[in-house]
N, C-alpha and C. Protein backbone atom coordinates (compact mmCIF):
# COMPACT_ATOMS: atom_id res chain seq x y z
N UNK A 1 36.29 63.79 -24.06
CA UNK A 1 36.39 62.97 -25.23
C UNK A 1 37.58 63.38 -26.08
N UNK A 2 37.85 64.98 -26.06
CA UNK A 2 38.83 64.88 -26.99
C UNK A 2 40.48 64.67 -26.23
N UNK A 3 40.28 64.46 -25.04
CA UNK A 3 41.83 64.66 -24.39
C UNK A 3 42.31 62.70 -24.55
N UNK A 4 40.56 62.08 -24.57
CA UNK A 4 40.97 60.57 -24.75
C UNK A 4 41.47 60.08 -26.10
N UNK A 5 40.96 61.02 -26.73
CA UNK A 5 41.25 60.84 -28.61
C UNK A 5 43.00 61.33 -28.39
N UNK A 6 43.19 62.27 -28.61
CA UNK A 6 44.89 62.63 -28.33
C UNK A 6 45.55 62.52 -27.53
N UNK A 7 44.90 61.33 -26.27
CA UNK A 7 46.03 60.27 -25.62
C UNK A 7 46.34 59.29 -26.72
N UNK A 8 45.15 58.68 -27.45
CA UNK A 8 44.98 57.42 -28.00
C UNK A 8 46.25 57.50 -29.72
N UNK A 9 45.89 58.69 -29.92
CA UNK A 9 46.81 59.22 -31.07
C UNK A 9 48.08 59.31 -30.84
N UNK A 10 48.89 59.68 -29.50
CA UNK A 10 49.74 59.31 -28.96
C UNK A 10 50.54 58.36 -28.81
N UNK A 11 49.54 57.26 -28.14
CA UNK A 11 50.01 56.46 -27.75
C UNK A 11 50.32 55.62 -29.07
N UNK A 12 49.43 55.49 -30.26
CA UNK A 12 49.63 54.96 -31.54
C UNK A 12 50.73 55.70 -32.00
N UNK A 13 51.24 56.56 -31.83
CA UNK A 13 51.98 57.57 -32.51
C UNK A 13 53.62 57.05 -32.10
N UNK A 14 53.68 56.44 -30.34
CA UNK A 14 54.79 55.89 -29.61
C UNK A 14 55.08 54.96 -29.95
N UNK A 15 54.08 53.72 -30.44
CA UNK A 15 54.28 52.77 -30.79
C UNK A 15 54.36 52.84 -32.15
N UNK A 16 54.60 53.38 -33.04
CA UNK A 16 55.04 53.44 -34.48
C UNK A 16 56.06 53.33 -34.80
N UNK A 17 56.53 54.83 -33.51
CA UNK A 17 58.25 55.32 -33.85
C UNK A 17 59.14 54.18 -33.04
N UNK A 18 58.36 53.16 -32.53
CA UNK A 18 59.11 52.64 -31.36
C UNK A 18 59.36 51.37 -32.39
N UNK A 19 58.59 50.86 -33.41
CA UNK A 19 58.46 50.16 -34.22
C UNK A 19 59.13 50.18 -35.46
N UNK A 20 59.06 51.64 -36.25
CA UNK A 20 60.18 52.22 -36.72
C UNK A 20 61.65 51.68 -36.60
N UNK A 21 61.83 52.37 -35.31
CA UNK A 21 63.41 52.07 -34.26
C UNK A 21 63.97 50.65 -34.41
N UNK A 22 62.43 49.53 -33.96
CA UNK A 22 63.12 48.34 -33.93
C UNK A 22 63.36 47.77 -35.27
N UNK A 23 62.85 48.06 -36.12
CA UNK A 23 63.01 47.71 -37.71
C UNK A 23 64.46 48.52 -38.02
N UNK A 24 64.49 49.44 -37.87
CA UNK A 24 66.15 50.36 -38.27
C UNK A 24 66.69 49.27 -37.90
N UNK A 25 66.58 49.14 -36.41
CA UNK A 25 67.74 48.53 -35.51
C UNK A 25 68.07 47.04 -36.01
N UNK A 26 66.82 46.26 -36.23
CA UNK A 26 67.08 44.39 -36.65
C UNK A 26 67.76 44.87 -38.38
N UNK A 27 67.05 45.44 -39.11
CA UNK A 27 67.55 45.73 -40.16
C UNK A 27 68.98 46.11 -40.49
N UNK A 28 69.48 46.97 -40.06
CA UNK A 28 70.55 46.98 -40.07
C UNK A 28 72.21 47.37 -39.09
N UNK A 29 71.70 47.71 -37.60
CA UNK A 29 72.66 47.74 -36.58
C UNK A 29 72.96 46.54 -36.19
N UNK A 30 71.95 45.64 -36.21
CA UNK A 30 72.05 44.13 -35.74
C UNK A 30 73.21 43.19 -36.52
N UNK A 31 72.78 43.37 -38.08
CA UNK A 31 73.53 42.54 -38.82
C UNK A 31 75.24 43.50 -38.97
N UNK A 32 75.21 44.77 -39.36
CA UNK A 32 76.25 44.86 -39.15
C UNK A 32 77.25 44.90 -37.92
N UNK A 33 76.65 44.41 -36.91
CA UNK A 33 77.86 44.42 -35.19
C UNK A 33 77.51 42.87 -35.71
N UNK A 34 77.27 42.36 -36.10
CA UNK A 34 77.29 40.63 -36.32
C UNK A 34 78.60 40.20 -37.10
N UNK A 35 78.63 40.98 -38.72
CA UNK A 35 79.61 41.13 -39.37
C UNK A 35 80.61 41.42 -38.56
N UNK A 36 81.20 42.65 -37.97
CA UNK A 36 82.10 43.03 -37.21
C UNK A 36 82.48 42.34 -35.92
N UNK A 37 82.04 41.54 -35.85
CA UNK A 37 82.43 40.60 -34.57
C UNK A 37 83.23 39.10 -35.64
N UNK A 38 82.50 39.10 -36.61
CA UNK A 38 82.55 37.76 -37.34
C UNK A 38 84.60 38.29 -38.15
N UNK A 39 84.36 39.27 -38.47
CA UNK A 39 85.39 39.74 -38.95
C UNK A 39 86.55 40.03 -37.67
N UNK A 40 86.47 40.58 -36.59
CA UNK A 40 87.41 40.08 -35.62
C UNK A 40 87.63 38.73 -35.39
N UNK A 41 86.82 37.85 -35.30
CA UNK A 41 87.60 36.55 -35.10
C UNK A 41 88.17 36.01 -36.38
N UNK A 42 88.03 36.64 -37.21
CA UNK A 42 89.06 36.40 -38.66
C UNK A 42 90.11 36.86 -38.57
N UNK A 43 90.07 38.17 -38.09
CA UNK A 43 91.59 38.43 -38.02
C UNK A 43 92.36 37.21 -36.34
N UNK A 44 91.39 37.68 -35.72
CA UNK A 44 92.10 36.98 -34.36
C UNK A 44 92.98 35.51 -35.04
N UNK A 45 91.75 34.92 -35.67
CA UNK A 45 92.60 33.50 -35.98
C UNK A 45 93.39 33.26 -36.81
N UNK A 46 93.19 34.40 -38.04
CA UNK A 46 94.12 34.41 -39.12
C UNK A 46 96.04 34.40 -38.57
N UNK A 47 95.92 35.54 -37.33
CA UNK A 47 97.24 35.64 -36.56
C UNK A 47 97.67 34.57 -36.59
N UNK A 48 97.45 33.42 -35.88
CA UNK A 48 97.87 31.75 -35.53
C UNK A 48 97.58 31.04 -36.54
N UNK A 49 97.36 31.25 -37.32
CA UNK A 49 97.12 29.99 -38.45
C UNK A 49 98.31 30.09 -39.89
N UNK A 50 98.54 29.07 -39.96
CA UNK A 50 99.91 28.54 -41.07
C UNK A 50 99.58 27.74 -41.58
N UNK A 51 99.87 27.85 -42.87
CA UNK A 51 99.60 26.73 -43.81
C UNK A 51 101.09 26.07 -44.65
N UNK A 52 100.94 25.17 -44.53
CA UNK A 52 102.46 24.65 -45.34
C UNK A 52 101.79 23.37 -46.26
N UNK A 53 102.40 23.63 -47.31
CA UNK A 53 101.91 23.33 -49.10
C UNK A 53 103.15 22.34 -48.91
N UNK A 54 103.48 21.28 -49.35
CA UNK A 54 104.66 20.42 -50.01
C UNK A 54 104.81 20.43 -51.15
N UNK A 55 105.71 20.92 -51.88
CA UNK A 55 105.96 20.22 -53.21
C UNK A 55 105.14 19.10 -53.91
N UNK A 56 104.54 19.27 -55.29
CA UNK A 56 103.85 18.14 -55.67
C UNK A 56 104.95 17.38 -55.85
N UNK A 57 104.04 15.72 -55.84
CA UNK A 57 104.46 14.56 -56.00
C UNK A 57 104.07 14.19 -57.54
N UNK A 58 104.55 13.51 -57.99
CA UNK A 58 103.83 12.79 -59.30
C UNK A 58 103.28 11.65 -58.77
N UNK A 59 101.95 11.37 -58.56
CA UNK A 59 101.19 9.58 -58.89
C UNK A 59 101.31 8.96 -59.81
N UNK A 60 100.89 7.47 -59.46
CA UNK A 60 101.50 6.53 -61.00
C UNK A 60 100.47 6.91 -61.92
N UNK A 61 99.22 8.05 -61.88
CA UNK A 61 98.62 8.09 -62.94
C UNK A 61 98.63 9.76 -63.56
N UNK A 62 100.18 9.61 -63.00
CA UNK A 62 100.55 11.18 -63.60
C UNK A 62 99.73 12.76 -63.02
N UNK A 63 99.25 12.61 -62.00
CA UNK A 63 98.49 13.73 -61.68
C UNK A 63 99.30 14.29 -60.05
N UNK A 64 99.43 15.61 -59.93
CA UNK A 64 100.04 16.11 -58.95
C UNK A 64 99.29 16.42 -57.38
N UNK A 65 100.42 15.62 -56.66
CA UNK A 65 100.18 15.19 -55.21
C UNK A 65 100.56 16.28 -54.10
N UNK A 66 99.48 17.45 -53.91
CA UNK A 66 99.98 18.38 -52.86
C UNK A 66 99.25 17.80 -51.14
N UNK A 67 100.67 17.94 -50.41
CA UNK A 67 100.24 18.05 -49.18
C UNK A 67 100.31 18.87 -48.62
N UNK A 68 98.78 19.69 -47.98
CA UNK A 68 98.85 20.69 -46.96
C UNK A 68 98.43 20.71 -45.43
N UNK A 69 99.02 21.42 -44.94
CA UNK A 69 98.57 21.24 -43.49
C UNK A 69 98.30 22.33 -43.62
N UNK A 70 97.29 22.65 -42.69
CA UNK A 70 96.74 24.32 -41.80
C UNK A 70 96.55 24.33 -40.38
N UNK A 71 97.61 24.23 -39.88
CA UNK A 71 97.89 24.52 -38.49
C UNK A 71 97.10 26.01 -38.13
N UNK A 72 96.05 25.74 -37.04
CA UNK A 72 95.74 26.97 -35.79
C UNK A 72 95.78 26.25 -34.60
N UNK A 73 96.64 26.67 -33.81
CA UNK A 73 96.85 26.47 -32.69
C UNK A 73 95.59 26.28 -31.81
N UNK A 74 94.60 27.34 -32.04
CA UNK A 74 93.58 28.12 -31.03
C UNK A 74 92.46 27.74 -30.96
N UNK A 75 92.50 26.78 -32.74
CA UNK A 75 90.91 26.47 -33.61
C UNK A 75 90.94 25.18 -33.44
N UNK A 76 89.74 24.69 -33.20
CA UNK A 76 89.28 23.04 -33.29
C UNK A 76 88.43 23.09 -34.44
N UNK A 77 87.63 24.07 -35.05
CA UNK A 77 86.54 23.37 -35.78
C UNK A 77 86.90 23.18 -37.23
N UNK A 78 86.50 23.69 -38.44
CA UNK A 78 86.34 23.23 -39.71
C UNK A 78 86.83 24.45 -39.84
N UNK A 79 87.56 24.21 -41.47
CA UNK A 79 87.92 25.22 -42.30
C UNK A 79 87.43 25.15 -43.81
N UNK A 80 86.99 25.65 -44.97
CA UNK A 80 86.73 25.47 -45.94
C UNK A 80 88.20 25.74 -47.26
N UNK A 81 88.25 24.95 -47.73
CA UNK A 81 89.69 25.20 -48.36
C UNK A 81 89.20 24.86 -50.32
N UNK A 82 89.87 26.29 -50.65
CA UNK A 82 89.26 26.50 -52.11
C UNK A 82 90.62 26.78 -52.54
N UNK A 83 90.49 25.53 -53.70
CA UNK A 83 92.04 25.69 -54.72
C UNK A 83 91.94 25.84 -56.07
N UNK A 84 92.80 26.36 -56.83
CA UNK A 84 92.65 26.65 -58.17
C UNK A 84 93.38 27.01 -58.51
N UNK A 85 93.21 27.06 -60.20
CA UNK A 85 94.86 27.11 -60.79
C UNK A 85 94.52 28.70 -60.98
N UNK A 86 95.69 29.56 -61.01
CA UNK A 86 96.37 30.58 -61.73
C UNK A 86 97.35 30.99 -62.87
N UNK A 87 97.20 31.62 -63.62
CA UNK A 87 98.64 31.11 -64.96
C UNK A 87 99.84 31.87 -64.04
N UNK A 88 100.95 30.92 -64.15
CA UNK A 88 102.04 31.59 -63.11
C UNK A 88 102.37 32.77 -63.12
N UNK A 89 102.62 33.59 -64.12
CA UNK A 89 102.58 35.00 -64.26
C UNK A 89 101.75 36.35 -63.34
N UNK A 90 100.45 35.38 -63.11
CA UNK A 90 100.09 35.80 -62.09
C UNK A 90 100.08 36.15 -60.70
N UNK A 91 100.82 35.13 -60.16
CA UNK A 91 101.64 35.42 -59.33
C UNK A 91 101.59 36.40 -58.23
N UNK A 92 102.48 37.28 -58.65
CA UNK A 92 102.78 38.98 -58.12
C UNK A 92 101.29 39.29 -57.56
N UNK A 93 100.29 38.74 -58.07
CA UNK A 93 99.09 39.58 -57.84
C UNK A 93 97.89 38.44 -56.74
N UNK A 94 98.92 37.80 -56.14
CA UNK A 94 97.91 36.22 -55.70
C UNK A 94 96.88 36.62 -54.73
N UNK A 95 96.93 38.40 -53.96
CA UNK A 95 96.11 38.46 -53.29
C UNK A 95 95.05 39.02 -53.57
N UNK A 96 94.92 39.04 -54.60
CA UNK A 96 93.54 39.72 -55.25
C UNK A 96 93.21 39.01 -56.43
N UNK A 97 93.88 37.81 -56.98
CA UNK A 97 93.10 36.49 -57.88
C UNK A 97 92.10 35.67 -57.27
N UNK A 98 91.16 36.09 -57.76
CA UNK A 98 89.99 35.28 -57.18
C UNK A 98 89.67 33.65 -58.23
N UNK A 99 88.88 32.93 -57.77
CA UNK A 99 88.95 31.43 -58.12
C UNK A 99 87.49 32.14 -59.35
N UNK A 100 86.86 31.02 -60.11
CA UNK A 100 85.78 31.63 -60.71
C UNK A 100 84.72 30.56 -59.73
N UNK A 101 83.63 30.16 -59.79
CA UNK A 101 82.77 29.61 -59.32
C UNK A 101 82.88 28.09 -59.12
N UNK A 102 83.50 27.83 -59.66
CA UNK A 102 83.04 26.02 -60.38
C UNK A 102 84.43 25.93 -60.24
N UNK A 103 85.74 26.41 -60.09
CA UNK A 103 86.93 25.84 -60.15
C UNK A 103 87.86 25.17 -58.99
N UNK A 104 87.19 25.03 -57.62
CA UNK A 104 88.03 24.54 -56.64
C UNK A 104 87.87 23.29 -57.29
N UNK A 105 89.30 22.98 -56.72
CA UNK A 105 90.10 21.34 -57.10
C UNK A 105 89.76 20.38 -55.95
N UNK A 106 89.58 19.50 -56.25
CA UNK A 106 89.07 18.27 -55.32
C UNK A 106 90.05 18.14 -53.74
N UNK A 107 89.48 18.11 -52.30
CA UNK A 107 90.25 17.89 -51.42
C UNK A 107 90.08 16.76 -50.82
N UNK A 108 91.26 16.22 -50.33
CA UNK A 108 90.59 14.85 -49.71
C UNK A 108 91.32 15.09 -48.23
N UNK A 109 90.64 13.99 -47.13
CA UNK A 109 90.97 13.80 -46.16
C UNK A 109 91.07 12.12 -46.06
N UNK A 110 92.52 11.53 -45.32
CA UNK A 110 92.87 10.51 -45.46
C UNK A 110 92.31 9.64 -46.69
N UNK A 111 92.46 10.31 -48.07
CA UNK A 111 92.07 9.75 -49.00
C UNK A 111 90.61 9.66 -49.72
N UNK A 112 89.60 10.39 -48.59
CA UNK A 112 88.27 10.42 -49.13
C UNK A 112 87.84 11.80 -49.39
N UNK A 113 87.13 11.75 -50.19
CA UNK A 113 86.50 13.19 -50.81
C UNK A 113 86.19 14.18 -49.80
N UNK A 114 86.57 15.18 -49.53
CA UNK A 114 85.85 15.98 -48.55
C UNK A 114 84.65 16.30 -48.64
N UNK A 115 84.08 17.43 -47.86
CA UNK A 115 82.44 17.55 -48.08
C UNK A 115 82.97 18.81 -48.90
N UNK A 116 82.23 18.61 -49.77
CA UNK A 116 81.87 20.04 -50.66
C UNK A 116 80.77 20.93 -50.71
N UNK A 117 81.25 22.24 -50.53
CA UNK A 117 79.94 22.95 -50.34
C UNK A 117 80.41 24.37 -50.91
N UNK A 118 78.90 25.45 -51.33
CA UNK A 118 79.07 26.26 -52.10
C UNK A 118 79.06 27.33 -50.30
N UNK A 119 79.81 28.43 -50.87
CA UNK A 119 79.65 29.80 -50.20
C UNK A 119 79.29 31.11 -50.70
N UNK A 120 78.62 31.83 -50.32
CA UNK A 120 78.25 33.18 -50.36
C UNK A 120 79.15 33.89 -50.71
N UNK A 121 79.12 34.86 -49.74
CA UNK A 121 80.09 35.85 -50.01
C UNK A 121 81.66 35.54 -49.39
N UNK A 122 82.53 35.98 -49.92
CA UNK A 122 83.83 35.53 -49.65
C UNK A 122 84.55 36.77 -49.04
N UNK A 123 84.85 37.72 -47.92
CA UNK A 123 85.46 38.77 -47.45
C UNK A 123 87.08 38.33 -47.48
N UNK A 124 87.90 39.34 -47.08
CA UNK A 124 89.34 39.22 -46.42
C UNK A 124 88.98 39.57 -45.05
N UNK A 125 90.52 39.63 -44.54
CA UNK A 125 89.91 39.69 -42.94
C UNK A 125 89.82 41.45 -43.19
N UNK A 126 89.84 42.30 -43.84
CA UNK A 126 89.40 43.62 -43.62
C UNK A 126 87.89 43.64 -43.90
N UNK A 127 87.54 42.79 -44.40
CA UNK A 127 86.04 43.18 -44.96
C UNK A 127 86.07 43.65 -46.21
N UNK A 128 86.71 43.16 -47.21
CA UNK A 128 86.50 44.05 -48.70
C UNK A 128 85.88 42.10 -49.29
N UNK A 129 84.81 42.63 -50.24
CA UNK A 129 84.42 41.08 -50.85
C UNK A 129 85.53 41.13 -51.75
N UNK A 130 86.05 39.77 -51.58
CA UNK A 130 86.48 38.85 -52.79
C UNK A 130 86.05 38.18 -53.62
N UNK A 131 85.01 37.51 -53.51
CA UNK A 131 84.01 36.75 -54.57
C UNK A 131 82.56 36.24 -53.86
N UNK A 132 82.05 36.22 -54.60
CA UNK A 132 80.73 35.61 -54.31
C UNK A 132 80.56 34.15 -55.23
N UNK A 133 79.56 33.23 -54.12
CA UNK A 133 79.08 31.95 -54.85
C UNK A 133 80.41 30.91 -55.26
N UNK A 134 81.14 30.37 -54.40
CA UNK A 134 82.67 29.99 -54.93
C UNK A 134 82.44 28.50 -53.95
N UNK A 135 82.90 27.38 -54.70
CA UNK A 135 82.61 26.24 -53.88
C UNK A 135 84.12 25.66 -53.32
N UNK A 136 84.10 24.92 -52.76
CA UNK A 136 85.06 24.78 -51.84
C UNK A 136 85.12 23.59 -50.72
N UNK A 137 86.05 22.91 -49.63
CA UNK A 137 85.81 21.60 -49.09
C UNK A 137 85.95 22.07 -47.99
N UNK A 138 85.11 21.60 -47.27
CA UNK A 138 85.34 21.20 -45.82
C UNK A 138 86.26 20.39 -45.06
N UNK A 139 87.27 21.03 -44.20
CA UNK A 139 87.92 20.16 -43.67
C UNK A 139 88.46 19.97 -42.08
N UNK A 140 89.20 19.88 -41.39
CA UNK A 140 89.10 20.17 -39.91
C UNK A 140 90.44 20.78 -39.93
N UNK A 141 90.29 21.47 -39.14
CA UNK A 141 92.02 22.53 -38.45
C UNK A 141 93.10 21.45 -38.12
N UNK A 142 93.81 21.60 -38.70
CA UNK A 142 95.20 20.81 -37.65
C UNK A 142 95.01 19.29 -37.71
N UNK A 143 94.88 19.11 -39.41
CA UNK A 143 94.91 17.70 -39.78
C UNK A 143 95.39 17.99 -41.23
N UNK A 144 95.88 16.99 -41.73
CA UNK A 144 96.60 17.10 -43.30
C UNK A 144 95.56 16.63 -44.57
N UNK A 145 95.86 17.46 -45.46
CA UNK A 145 94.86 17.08 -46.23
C UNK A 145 95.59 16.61 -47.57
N UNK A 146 94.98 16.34 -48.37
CA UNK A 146 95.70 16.34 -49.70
C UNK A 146 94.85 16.94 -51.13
N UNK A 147 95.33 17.29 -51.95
CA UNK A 147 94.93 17.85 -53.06
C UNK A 147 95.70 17.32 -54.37
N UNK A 148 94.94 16.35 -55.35
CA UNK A 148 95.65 15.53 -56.33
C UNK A 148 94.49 15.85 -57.55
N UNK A 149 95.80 16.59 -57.91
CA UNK A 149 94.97 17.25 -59.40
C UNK A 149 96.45 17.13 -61.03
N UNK A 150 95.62 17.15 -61.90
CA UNK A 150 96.46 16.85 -62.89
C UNK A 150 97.29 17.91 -63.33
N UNK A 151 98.33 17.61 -63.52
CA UNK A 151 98.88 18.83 -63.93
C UNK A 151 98.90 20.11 -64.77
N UNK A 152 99.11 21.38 -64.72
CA UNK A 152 98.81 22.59 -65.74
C UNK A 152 99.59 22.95 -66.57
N UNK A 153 100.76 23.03 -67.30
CA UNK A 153 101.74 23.56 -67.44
C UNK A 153 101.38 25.27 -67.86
N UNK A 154 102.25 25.69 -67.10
CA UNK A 154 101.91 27.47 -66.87
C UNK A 154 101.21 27.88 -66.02
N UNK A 155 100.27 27.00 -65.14
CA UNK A 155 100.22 27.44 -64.40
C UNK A 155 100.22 27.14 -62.78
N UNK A 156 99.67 27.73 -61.72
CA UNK A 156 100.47 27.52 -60.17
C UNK A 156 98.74 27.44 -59.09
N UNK A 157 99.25 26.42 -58.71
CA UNK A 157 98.02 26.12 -57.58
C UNK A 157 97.83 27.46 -56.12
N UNK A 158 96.44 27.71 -56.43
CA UNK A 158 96.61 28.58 -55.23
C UNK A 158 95.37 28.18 -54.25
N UNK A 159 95.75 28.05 -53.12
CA UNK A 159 94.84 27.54 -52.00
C UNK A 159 94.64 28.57 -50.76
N UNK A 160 93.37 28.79 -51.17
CA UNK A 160 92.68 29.32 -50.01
C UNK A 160 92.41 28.69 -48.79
N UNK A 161 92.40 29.25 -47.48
CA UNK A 161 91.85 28.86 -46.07
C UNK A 161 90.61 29.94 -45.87
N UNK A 162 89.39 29.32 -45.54
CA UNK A 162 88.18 30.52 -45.28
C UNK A 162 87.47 29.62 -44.00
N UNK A 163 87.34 30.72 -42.97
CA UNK A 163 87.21 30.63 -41.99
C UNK A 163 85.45 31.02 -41.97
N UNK A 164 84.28 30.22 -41.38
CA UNK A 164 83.06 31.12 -41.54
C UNK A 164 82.50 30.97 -40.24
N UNK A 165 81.94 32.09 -39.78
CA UNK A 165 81.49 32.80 -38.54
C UNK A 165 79.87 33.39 -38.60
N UNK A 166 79.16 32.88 -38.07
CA UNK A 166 77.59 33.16 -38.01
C UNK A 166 76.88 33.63 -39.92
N UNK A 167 77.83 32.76 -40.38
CA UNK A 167 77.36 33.07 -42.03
C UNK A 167 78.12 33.32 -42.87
N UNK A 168 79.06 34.30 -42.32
CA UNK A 168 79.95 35.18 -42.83
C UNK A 168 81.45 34.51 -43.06
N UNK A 169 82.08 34.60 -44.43
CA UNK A 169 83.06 33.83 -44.39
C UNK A 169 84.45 34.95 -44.59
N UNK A 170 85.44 34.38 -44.04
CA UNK A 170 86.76 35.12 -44.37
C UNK A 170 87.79 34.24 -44.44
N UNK A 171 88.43 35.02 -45.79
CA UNK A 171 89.83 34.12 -46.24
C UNK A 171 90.95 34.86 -45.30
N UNK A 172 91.26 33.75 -44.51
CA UNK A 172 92.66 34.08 -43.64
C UNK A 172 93.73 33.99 -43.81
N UNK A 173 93.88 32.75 -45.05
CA UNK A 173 94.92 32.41 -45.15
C UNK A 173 94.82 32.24 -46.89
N UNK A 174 95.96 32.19 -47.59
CA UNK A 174 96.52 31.44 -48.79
C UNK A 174 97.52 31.54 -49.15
N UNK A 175 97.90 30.56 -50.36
CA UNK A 175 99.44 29.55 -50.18
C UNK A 175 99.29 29.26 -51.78
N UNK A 176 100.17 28.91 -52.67
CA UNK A 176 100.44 28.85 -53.62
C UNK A 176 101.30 27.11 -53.86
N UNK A 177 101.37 26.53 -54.67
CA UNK A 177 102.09 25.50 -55.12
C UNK A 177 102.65 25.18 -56.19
């Protein structure tokens, strides 16, 4: 009786630590090799991807006409593209000005509103956060978009490219106007 009792204690004892293990493991080895995969294909695509801004236009109702393209060679799917003003002075510092929540500027595709949607967390391709909760448009790789916003004086349009991967988003690219 007692060698069946301290198998049985055992065997409860294997399945604890084994239970333990898998909780460590989903908890947190899982999600971070998830991140780190999500963050290599940020950098991978960031390599090939270009963005070219045009000079604004003036419209006849006085508001400024940017055209951008974001060429990736490699990428077919969607990109999320978050714009906002900066006071020009700022400048010097464009890779670490973050947008505030509520300030991306309207994007369109062949003239219609893009889809708009909010994001989480915002990484670079190293993995350092840039912002959290920041909304932004949906748009497709390797098609032209436009961005027609009224003018600032003082300050300079800056447009983000964020790339998102099993959740996880990364800014690959940005461009100024």
């Amino acid at each position: 009786m007692d060698i069946a009792l301290s198998d049985f204690i055992l065997i409860i004892a294997a399945i604890i630590v084994g239970l333990v293990v898998f909780g460590f493991t989903s908890a947190y080895i899982a999600p971070q090799y998830a991140f780190t995969y999500a963050e290599h294909d940020a950098k991978t695509i960031s390599q090939s991807t270009f963005m070219d801004v045009s000079p604004p236009e003036t419209t006849s109702t006085g508001c400024c006409n940017y055209l951008i393209y974001v060429y990736s060679p490699g990428f077919s799917g969607n990109f999320t593209i978050v714009a906002f003003y900066i006071p020009s002075n700022d400048l010097q510092s464009i890779a670490v000005v973050t947008p505030s929540s509520s300030s991306s500027c309207p994007v369109y595709i062949n003239s219609t509103l893009a889809k708009k949607i909010t994001l989480g967390n915002v990484y670079d391709i190293n993995g350092h956060l840039l912002v959290s909760g920041v909304s932004g448009y949906t748009v497709p790789a390797n098609y032209p978009i436009q961005i027609i916003i009224p003018p600032k004086p003082g300050y300079s349009l800056v447009i983000w490219v964020i790339y998102s991967d099993g959740g996880y988003n990364f800014r690959i690219s940005y461009a100024y106007g």
